[in-house]
C-alpha atoms as a PDB file:
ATOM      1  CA  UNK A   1    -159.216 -12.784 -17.646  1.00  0.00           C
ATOM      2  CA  UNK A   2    -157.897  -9.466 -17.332  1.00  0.00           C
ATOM      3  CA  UNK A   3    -159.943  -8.910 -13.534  1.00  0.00           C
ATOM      4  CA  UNK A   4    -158.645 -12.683 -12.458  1.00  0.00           C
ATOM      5  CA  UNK A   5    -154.737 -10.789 -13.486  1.00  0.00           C
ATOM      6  CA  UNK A   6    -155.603  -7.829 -11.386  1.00  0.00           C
ATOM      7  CA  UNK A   7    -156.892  -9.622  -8.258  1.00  0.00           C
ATOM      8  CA  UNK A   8    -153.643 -12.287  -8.623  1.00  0.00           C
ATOM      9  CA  UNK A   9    -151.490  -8.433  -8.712  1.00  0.00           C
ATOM     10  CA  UNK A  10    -153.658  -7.402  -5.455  1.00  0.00           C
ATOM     11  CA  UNK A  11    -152.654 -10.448  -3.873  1.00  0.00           C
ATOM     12  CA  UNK A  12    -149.276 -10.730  -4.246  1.00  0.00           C
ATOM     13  CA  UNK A  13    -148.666  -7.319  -4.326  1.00  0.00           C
ATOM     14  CA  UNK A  14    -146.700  -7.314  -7.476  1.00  0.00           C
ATOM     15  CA  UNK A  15    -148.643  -4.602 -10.044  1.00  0.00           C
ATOM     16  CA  UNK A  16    -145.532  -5.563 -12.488  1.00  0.00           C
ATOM     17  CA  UNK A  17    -147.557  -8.785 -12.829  1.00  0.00           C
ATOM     18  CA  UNK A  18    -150.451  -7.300 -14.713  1.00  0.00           C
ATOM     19  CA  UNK A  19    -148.121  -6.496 -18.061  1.00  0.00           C
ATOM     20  CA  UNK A  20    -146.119  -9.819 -17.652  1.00  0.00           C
ATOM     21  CA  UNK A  21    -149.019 -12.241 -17.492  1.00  0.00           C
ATOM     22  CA  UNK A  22    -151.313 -10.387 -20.068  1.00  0.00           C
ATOM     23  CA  UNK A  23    -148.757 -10.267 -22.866  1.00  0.00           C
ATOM     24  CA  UNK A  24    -148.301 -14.043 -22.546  1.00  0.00           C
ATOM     25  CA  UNK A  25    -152.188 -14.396 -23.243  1.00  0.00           C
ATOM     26  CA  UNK A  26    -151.550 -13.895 -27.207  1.00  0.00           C
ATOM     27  CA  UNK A  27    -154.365 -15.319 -29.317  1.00  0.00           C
ATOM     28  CA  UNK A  28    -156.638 -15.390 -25.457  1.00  0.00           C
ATOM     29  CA  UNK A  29    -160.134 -14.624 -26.257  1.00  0.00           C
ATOM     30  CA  UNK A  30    -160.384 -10.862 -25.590  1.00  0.00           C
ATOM     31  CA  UNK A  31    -163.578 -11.243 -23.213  1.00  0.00           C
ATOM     32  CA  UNK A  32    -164.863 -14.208 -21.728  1.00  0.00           C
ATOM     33  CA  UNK A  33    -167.828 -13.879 -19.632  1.00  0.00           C
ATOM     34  CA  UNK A  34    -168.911 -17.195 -17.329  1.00  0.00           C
ATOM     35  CA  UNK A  35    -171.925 -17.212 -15.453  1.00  0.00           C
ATOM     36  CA  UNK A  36    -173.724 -20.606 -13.206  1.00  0.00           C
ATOM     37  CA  UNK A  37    -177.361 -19.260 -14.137  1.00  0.00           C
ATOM     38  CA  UNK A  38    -178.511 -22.637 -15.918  1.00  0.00           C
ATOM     39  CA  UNK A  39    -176.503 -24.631 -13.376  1.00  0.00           C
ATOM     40  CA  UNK A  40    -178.726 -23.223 -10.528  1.00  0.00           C
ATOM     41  CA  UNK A  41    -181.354 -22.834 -12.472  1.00  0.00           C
ATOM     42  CA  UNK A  42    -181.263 -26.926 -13.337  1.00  0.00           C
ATOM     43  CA  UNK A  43    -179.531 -28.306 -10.498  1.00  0.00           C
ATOM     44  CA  UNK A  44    -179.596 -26.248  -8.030  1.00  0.00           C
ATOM     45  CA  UNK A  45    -175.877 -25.797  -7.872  1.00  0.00           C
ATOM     46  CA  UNK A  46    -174.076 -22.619  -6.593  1.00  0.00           C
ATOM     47  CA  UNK A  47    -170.580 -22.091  -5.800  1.00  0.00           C
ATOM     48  CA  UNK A  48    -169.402 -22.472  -2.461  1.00  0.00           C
ATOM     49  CA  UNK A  49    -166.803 -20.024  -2.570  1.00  0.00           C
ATOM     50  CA  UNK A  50    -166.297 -16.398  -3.835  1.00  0.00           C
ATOM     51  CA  UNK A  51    -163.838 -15.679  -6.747  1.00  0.00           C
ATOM     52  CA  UNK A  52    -161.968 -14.119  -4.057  1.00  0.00           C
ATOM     53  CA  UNK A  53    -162.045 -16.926  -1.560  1.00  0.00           C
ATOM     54  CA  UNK A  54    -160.945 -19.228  -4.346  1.00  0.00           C
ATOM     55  CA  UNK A  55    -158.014 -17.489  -5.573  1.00  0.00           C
ATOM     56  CA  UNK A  56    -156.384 -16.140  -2.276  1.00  0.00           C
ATOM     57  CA  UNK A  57    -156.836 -19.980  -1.260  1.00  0.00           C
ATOM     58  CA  UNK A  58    -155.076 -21.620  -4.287  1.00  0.00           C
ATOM     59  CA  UNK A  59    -152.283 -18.552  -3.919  1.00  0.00           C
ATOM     60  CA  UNK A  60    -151.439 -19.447  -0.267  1.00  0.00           C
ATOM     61  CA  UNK A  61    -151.846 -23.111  -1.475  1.00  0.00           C
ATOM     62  CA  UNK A  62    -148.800 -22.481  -4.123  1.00  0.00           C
ATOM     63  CA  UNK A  63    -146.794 -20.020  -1.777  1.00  0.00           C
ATOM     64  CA  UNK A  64    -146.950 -22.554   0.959  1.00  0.00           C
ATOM     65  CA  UNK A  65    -146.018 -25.564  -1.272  1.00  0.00           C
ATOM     66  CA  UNK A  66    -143.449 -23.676  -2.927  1.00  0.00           C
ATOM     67  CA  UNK A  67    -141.991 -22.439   0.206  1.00  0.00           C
ATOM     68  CA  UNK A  68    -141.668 -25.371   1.371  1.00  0.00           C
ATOM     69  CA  UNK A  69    -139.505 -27.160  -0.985  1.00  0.00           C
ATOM     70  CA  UNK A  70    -137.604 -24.192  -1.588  1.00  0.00           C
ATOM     71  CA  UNK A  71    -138.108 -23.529  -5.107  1.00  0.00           C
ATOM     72  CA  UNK A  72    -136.223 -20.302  -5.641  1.00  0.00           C
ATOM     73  CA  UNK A  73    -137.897 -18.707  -9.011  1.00  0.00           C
ATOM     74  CA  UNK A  74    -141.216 -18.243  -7.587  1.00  0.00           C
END
């Protein structure tokens, strides 16, 4: 979780982000480690997008939205 919270603080350019959104993740498992091995390796599946692809996407997606009906504590 914690490299998901440091590309998120890369993004937005807010490094204060890091301490606020890890100290909310009490009682988070400490290290979580995903992997689509036996999904490609059954079904052939991959994902279509990079980590990075997928999270600057869904950022702009929120920035825009929120911009746009001018929510004010984002």
């Amino acid at each position: 979780m914690a490299i998901v919270i440091i590309k998120l603080c890369d993004l937005t350019g807010n490094q204060d982000l890091y301490e606020s959104i890890y100290k909310k993740l009490a009682g988070e498992i400490e290290h979580q480690f995903m992997t689509y091995d036996k999904l490609n390796k059954y079904f052939g599946w991959k994902p279509r997008h990079s980590i990075d692809d997928g999270l600057k996407h869904k950022f702009n997606w929120y920035k825009d939205f929120l911009e746009k009906y001018d929510y004010k504590d984002f």
